[in-house]
N, C-alpha and C. Protein backbone atom coordinates (compact mmCIF):
# COMPACT_ATOMS: atom_id res chain seq x y z
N UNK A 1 0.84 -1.17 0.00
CA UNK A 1 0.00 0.00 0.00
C UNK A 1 0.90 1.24 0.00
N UNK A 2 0.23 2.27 -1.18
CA UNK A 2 1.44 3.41 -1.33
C UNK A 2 0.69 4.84 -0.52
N UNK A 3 1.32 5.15 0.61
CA UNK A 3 0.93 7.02 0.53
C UNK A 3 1.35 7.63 0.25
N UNK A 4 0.89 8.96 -0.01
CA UNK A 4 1.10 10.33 -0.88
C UNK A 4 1.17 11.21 0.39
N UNK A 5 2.03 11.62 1.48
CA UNK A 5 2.14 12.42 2.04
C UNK A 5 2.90 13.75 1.70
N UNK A 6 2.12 15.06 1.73
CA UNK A 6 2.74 16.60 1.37
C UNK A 6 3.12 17.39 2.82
N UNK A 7 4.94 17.03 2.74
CA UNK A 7 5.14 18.03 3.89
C UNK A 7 5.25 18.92 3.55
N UNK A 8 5.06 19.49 2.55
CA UNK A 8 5.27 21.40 2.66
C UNK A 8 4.36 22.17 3.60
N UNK A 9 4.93 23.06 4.15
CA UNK A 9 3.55 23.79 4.84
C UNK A 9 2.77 24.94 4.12
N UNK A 10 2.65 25.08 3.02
CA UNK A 10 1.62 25.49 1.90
C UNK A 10 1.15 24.91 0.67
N UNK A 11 0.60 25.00 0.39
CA UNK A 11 -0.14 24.50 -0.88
C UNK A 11 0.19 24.31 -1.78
N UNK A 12 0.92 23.54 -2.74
CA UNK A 12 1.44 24.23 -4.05
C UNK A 12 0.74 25.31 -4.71
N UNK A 13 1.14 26.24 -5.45
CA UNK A 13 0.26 27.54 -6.33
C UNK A 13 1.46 27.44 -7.30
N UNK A 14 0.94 27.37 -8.54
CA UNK A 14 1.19 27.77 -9.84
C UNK A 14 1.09 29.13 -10.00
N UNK A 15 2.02 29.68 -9.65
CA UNK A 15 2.30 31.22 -9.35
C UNK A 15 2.59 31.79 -10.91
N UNK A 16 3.25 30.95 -12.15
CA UNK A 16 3.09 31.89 -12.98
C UNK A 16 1.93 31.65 -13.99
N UNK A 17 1.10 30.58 -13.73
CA UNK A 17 0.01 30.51 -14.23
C UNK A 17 -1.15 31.99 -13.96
N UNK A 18 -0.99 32.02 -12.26
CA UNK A 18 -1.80 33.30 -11.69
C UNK A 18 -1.19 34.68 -12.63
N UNK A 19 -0.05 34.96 -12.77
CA UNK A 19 0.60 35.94 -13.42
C UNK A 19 0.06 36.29 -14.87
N UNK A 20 -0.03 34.96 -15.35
CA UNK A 20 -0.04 34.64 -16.65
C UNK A 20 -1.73 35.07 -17.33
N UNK A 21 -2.64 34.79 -15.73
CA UNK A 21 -4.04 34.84 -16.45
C UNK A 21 -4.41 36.29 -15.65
N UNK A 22 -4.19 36.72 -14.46
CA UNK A 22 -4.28 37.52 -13.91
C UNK A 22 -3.44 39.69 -13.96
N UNK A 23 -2.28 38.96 -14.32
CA UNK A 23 -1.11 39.91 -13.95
C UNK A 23 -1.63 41.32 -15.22
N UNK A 24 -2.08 40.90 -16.65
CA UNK A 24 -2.28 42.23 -17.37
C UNK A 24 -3.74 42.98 -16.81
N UNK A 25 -4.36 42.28 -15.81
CA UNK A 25 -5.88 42.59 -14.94
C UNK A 25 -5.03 43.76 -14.30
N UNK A 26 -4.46 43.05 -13.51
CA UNK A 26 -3.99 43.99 -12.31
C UNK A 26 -2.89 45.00 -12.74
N UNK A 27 -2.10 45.31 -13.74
CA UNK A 27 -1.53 46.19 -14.26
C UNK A 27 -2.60 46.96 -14.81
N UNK A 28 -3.55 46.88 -15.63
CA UNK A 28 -4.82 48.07 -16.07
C UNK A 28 -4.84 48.68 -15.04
N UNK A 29 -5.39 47.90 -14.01
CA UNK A 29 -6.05 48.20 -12.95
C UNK A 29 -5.33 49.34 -11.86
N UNK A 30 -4.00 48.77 -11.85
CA UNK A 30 -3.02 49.92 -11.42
C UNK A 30 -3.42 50.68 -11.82
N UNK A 31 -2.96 50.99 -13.29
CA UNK A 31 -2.74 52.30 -14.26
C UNK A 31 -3.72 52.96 -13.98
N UNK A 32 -5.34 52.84 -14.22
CA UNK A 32 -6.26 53.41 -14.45
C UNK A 32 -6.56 53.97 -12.30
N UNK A 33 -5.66 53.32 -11.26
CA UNK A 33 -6.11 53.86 -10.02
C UNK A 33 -4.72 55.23 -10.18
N UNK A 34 -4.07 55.03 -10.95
CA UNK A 34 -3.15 56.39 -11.09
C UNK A 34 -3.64 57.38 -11.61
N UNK A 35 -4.25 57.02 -12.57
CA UNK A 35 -4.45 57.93 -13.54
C UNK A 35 -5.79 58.68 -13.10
N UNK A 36 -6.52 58.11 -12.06
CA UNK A 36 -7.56 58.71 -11.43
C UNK A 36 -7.36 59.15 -10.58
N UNK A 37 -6.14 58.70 -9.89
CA UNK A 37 -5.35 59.49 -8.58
C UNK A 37 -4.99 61.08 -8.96
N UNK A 38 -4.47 61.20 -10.42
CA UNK A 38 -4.00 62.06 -10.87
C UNK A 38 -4.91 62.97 -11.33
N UNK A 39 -6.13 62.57 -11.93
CA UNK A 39 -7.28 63.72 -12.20
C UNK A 39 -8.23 63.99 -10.91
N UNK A 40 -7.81 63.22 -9.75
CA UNK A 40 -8.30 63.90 -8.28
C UNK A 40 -7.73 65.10 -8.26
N UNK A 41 -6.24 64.57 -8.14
CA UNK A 41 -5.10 65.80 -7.42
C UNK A 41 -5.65 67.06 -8.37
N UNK A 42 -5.60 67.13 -9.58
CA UNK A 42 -5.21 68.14 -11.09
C UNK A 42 -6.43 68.77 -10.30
N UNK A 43 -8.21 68.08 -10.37
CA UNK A 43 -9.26 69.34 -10.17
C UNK A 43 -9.13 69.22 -8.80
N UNK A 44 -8.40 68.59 -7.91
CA UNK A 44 -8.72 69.42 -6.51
C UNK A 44 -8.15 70.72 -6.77
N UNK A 45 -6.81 70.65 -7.53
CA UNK A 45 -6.06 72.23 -7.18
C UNK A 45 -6.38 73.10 -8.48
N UNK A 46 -7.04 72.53 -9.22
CA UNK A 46 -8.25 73.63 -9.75
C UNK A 46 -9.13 74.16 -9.61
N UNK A 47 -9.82 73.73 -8.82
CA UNK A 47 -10.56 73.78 -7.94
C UNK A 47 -10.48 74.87 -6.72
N UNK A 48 -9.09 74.65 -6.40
CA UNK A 48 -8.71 75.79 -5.39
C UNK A 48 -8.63 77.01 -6.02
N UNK A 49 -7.82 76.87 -7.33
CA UNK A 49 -7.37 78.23 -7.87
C UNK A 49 -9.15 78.59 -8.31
N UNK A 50 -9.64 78.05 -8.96
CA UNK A 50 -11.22 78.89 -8.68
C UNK A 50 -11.49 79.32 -7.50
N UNK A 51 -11.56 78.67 -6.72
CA UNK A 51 -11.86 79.16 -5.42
C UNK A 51 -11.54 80.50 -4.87
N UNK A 52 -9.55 80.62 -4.89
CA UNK A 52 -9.31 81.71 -4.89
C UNK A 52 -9.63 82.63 -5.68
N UNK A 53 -9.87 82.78 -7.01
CA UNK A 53 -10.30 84.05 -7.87
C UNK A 53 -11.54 84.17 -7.63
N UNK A 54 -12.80 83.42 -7.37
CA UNK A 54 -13.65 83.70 -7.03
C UNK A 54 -13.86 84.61 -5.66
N UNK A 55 -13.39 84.00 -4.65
CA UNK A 55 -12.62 84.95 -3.41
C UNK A 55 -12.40 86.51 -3.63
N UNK A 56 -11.35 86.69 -4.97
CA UNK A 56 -10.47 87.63 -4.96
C UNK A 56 -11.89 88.59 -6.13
N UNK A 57 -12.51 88.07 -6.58
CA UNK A 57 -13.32 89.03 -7.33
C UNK A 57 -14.55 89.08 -6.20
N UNK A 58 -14.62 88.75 -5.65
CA UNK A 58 -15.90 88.81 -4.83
C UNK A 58 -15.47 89.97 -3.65
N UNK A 59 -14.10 90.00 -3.34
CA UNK A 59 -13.52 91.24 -2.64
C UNK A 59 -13.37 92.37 -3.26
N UNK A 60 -13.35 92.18 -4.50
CA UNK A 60 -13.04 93.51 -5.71
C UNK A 60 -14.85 94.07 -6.00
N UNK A 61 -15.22 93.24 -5.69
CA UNK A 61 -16.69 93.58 -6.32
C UNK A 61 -17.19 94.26 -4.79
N UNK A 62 -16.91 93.57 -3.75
CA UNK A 62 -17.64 94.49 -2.72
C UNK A 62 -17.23 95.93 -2.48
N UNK A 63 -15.25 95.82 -2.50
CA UNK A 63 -14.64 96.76 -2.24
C UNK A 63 -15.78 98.42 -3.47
N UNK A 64 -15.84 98.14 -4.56
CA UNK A 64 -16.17 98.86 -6.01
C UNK A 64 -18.23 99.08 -4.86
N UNK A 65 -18.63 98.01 -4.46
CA UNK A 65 -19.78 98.35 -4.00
C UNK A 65 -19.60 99.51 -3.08
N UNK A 66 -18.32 99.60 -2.09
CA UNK A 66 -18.45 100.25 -0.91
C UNK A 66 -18.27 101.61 -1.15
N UNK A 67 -17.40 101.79 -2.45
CA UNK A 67 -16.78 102.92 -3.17
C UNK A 67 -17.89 103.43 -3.93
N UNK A 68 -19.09 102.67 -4.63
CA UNK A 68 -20.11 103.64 -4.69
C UNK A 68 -21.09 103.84 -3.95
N UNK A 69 -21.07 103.27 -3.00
CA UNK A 69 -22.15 103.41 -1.90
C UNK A 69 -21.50 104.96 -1.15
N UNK A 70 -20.47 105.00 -1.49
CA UNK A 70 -19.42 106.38 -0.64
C UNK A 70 -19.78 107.35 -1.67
N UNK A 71 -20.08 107.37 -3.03
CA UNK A 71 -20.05 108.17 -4.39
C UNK A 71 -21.26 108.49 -4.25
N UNK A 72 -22.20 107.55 -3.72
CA UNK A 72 -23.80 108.09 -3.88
C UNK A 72 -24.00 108.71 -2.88
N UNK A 73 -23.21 108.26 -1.10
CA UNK A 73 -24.00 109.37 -0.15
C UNK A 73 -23.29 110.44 -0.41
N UNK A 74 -21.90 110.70 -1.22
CA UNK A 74 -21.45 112.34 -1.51
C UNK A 74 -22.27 113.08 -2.12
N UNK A 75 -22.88 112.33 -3.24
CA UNK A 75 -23.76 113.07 -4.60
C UNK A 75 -24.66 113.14 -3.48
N UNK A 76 -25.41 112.47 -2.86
CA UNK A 76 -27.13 113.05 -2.34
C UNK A 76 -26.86 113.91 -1.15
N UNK A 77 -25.82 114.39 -0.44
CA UNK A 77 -25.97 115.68 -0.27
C UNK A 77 -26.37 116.62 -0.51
N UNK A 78 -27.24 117.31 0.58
CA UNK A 78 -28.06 118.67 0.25
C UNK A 78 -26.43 119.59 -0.43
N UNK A 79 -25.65 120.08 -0.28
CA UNK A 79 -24.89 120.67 -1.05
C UNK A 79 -24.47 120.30 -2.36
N UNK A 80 -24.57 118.91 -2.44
CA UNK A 80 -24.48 118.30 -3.84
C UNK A 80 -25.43 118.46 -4.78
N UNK A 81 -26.42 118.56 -4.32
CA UNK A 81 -27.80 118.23 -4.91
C UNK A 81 -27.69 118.78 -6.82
N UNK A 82 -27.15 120.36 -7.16
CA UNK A 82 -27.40 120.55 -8.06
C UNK A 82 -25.96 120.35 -8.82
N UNK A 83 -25.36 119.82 -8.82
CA UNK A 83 -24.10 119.08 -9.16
C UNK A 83 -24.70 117.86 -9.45
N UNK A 84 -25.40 117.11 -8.86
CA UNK A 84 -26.15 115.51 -9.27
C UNK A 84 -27.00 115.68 -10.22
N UNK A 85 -27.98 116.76 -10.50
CA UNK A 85 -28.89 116.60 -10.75
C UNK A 85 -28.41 117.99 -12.38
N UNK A 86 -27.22 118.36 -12.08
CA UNK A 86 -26.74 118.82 -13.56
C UNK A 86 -25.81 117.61 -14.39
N UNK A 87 -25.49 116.67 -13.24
CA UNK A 87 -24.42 115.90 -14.37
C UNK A 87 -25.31 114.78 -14.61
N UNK A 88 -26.57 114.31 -13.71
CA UNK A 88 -27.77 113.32 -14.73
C UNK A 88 -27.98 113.92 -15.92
N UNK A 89 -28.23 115.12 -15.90
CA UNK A 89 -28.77 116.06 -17.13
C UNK A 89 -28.19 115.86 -17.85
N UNK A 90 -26.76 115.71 -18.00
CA UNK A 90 -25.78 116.52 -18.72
C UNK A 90 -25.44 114.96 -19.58
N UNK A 91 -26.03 113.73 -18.98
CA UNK A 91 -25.86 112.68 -19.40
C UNK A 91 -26.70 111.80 -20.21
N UNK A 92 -27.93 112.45 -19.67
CA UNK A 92 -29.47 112.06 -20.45
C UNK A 92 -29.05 112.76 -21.68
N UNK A 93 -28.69 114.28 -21.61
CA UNK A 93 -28.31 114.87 -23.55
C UNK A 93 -27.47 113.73 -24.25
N UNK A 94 -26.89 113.83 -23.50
CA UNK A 94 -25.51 112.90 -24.46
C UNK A 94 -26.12 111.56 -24.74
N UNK A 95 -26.61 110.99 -24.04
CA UNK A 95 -27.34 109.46 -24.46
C UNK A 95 -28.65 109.93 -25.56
N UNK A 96 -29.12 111.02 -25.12
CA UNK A 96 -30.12 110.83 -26.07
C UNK A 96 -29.80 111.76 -27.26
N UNK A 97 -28.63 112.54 -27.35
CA UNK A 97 -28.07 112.96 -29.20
C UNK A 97 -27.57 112.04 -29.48
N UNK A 98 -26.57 110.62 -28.64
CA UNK A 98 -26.03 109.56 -29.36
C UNK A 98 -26.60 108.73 -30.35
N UNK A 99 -28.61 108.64 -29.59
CA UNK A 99 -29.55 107.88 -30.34
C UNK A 99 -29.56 108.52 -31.94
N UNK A 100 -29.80 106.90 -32.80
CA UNK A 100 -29.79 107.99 -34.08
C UNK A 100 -30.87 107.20 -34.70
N UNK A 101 -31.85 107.94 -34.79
CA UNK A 101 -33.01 107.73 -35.86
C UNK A 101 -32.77 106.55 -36.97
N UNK A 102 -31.91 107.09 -37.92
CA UNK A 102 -31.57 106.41 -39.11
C UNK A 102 -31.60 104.96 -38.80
N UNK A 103 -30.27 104.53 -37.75
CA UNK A 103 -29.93 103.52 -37.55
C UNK A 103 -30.62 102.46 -36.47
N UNK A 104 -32.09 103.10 -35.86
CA UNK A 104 -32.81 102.34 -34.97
C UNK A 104 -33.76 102.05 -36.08
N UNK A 105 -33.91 102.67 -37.42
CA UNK A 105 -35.37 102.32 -37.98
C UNK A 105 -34.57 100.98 -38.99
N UNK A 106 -33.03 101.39 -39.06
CA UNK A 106 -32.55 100.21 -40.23
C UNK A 106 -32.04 99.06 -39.56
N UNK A 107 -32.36 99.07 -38.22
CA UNK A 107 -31.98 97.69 -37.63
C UNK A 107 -33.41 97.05 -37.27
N UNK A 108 -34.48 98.20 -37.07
CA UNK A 108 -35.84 97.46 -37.28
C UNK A 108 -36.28 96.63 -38.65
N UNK A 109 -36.30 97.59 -39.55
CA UNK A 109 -36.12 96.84 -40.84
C UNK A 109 -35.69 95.73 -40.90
N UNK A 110 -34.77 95.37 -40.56
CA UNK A 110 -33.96 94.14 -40.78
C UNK A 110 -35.26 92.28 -39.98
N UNK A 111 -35.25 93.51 -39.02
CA UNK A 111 -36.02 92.40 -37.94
C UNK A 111 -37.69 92.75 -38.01
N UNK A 112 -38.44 93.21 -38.92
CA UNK A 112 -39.59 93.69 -39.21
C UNK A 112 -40.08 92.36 -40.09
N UNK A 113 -41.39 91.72 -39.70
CA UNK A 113 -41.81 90.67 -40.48
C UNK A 113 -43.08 91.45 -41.81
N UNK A 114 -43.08 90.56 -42.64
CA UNK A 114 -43.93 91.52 -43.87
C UNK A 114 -45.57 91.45 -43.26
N UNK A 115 -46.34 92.46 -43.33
CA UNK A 115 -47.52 92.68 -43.08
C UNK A 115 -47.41 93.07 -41.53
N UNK A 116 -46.18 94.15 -41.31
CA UNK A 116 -46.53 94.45 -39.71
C UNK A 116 -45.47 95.99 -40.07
N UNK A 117 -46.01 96.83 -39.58
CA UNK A 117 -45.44 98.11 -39.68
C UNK A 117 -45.03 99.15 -37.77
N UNK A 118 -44.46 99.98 -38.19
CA UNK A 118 -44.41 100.67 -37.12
C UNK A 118 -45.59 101.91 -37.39
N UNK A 119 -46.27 102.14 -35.95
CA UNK A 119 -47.07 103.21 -35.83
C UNK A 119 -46.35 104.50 -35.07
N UNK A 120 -45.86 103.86 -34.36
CA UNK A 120 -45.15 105.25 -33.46
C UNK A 120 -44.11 104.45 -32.54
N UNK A 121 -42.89 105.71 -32.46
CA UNK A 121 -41.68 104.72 -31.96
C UNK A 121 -41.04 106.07 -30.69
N UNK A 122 -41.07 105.78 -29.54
CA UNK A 122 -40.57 106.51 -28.64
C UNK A 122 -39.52 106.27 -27.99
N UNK A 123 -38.24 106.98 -27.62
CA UNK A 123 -37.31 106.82 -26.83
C UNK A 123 -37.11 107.34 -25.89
N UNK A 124 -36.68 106.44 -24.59
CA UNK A 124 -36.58 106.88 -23.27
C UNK A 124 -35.74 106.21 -22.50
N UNK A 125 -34.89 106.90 -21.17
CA UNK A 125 -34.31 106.36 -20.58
C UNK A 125 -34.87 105.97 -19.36
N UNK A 126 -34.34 104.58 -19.11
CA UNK A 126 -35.22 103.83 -18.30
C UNK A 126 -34.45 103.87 -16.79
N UNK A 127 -35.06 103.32 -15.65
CA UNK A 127 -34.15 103.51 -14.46
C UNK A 127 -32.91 102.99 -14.16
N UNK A 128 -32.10 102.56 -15.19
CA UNK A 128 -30.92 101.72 -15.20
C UNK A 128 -30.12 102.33 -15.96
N UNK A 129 -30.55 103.61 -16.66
CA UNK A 129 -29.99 104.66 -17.56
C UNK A 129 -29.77 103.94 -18.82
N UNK A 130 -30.24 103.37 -19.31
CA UNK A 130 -30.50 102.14 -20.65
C UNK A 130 -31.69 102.75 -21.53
N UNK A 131 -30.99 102.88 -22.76
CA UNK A 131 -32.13 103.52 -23.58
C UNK A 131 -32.92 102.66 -24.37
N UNK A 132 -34.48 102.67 -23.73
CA UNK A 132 -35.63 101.80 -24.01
C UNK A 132 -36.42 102.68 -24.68
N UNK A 133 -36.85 101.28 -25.85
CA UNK A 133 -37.45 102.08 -27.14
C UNK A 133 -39.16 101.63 -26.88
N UNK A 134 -39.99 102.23 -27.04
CA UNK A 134 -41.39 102.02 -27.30
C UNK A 134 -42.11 101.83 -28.56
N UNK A 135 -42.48 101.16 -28.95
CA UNK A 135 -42.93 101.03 -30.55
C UNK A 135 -44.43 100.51 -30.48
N UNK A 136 -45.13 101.08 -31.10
CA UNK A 136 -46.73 101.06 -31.53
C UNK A 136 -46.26 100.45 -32.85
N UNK A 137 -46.89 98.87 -32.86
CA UNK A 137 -46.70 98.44 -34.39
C UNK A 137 -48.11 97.88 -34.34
N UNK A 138 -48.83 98.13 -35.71
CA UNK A 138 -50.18 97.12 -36.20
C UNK A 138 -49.88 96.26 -37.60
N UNK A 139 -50.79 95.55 -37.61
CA UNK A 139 -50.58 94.49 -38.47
C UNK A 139 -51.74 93.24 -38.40
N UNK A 140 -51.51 92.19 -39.71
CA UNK A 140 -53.17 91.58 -39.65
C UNK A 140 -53.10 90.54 -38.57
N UNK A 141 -52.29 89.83 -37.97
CA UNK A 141 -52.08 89.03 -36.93
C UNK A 141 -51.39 89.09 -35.74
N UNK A 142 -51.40 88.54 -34.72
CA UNK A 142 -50.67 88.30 -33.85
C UNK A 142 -49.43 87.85 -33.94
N UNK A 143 -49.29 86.47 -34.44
CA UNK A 143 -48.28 85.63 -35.06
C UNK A 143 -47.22 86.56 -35.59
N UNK A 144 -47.37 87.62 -36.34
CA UNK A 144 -46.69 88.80 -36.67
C UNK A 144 -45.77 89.51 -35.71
N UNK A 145 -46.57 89.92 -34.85
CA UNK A 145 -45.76 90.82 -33.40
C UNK A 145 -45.13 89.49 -32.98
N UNK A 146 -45.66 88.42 -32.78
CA UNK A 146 -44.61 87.28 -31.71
C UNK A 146 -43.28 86.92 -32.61
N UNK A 147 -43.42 87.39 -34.15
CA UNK A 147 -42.20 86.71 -34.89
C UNK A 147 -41.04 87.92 -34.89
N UNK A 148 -42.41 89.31 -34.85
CA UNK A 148 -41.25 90.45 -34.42
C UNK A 148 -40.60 90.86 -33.25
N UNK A 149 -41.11 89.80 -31.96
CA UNK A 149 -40.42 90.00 -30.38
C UNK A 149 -39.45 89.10 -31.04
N UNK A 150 -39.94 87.87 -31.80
CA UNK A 150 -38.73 86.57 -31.23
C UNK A 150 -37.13 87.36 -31.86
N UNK A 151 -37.54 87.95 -33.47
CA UNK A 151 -36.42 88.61 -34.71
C UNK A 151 -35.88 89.32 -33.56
N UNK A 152 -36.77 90.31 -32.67
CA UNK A 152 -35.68 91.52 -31.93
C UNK A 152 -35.00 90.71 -30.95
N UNK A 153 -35.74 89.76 -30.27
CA UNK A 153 -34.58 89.06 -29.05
C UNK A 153 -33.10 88.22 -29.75
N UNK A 154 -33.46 87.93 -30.94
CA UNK A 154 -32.01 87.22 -31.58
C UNK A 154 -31.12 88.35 -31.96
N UNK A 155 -31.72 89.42 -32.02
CA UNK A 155 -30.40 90.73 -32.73
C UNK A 155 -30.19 91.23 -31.63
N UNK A 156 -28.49 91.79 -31.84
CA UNK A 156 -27.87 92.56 -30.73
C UNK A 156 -28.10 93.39 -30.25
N UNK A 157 -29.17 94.48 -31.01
CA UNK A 157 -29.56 95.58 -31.12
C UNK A 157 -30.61 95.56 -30.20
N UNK A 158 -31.56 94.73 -29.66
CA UNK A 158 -32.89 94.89 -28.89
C UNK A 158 -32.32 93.61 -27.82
N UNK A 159 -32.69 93.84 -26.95
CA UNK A 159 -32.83 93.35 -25.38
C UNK A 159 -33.96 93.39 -24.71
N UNK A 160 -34.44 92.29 -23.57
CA UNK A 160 -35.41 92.51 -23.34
C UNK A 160 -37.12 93.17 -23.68
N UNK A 161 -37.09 92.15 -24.96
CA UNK A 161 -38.23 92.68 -25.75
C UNK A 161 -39.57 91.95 -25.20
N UNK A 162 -40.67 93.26 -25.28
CA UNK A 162 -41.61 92.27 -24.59
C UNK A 162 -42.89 92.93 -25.27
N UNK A 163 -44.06 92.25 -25.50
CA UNK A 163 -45.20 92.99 -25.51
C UNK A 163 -45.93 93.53 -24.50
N UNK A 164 -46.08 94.59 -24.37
CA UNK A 164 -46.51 95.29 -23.23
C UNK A 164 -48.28 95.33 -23.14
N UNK A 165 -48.70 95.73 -24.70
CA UNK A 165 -50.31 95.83 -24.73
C UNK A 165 -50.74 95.64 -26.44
N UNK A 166 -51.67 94.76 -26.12
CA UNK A 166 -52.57 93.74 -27.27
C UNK A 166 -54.37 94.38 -27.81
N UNK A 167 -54.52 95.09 -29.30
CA UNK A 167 -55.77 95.77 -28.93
C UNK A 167 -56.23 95.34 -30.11
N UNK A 168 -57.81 94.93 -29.79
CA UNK A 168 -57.86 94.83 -31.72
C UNK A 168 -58.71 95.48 -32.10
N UNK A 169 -58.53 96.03 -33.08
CA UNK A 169 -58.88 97.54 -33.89
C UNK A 169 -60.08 96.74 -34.81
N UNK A 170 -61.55 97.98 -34.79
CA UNK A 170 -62.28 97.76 -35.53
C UNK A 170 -62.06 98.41 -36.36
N UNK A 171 -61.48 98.32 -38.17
CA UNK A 171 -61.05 99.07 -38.91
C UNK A 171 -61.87 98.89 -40.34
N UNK A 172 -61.80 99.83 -40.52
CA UNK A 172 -62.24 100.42 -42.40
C UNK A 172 -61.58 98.79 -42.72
N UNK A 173 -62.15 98.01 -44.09
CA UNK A 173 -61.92 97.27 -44.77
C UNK A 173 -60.19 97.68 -45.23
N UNK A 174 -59.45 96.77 -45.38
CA UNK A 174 -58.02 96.99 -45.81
C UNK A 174 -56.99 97.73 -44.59
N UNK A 175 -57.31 97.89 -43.71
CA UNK A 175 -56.92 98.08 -42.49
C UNK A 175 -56.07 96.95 -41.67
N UNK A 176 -55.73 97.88 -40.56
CA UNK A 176 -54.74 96.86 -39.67
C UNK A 176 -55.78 95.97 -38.23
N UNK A 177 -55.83 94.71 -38.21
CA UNK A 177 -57.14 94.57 -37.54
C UNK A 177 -56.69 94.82 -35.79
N UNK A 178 -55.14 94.43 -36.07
CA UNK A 178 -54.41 94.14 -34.44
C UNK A 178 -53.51 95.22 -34.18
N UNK A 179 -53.19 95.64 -32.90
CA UNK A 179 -52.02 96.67 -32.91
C UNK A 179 -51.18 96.43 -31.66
N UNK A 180 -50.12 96.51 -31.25
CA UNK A 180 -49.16 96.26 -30.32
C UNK A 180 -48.52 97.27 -29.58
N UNK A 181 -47.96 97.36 -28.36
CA UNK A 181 -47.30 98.00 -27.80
C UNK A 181 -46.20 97.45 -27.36
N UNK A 182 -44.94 97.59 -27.53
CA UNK A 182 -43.63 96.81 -27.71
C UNK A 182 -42.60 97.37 -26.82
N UNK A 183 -41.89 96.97 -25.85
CA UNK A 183 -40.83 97.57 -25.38
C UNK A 183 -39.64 97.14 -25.50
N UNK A 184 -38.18 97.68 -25.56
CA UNK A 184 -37.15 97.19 -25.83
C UNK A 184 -36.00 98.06 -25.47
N UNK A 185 -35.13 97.39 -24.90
CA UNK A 185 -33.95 97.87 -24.31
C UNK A 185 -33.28 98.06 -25.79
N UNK A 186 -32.78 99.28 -26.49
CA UNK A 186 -32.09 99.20 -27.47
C UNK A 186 -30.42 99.62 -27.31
N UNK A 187 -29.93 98.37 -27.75
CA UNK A 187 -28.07 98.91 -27.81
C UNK A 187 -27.60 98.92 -29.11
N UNK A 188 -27.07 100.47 -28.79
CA UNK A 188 -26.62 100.91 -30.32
C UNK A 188 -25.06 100.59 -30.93
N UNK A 189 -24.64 100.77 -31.65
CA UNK A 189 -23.37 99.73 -32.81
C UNK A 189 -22.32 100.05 -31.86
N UNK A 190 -22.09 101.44 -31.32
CA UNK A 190 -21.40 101.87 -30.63
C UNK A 190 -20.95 100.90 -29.76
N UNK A 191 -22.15 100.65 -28.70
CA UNK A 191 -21.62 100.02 -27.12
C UNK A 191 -21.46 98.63 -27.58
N UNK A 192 -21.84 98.14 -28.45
CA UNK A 192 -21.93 96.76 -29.19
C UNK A 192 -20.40 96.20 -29.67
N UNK A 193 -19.64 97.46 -30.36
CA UNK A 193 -18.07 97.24 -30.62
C UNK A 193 -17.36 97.55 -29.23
N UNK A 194 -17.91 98.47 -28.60
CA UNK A 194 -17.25 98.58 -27.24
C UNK A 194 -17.12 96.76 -26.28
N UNK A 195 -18.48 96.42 -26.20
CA UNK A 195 -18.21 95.08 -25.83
C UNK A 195 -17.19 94.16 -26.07
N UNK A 196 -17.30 93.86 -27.78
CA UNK A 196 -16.04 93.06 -28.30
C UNK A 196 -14.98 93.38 -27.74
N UNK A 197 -14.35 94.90 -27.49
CA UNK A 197 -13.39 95.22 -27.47
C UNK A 197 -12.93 96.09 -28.18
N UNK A 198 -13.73 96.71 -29.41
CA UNK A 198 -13.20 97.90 -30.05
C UNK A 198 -13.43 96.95 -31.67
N UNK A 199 -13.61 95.74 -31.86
CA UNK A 199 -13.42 94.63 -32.69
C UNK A 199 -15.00 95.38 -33.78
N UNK A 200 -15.13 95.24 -35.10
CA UNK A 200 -16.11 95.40 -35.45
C UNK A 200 -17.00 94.24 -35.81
């Protein structure tokens, strides 16, 4: 009678078999815990540097708040008073000779749908010192004014366009049946290249 006794005190393991079926597993597997190690580290400390500029403009922005909060209680001084109330003046002229006729009716044009006209077009500065245009337009539909809000909200030239008031006109045959009241922040070519940068 034959026995098979194993004194080793472990098991045999086919260690390069494990290598062999295992070992390119666990090399990916490395790589890809580095390489995620490494896009931790990269946006944590991007992360910071946002952090800090956000920080650092949020101090620049209060500091600029505190500095006109100091500019406005100088101006509303009773001794100030007609010094404030000559250099608003003196600023409403200048915004409103900058406006130019020509070039608010040829950027309407552009954005004007066929069968809708202007009735009357007013300019004014609004409480943000932003020059808002008023326009009375009629025409045979509705669909008309909504295609002429959507034309002005895609051009650079009109902002915040809205219909303000909806009326419908009992008119002479060949007439306009609908009429609109339209408001719009208008920015002229000027402040428009100023934005870019001076760029046309």
């Amino acid at each position: 009678m034959r026995l098979e006794i194993n004194l080793a005190t472990q098991a045999y393991e086919d260690a390069r078999r494990f290598w062999l079926r295992w070992g390119g597993t666990v090399g990916v597997a490395g790589i890809l815990t580095i390489v995620l190690l490494y896009l931790a580290v990269t946006g944590w400390l991007t992360a910071r540097r946002d952090r800090d500029m956000i920080r650092q403009t949020q101090a620049q922005i209060a500091a600029r708040d505190t500095e006109k909060s100091a500019a406005e209680a100088l101006l509303n001084r009773p001794e100030n008073a007609s010094t404030r109330d000559r250099s608003q003046f003196l600023n409403d002229l200048f915004q409103r000779k900058a406006f130019s006729w020509t070039q608010v009716f040829e950027d309407l044009e552009r954005v004007m749908p066929p069968r809708l006209h202007v009735v009357s077009i007013h300019p004014e500065m609004d409480a943000d010192n932003q020059l808002e245009i008023k326009l009375a337009v009629a025409g045979e539909s509705r669909e008309r004014a909504i295609e002429l809000v959507r034309k002005m909200e895609a051009s650079q030239h009109f902002q915040q366009t809205r219909i303000d008031e909806e009326s419908l006109q009992i008119s002479q045959p060949g007439g306009d049946p609908v009429k609109f009241s339209i408001s719009a922040i208008y920015v002229p070519e000027a402040e428009i290249k100023a934005a870019r940068g001076g760029t046309p």
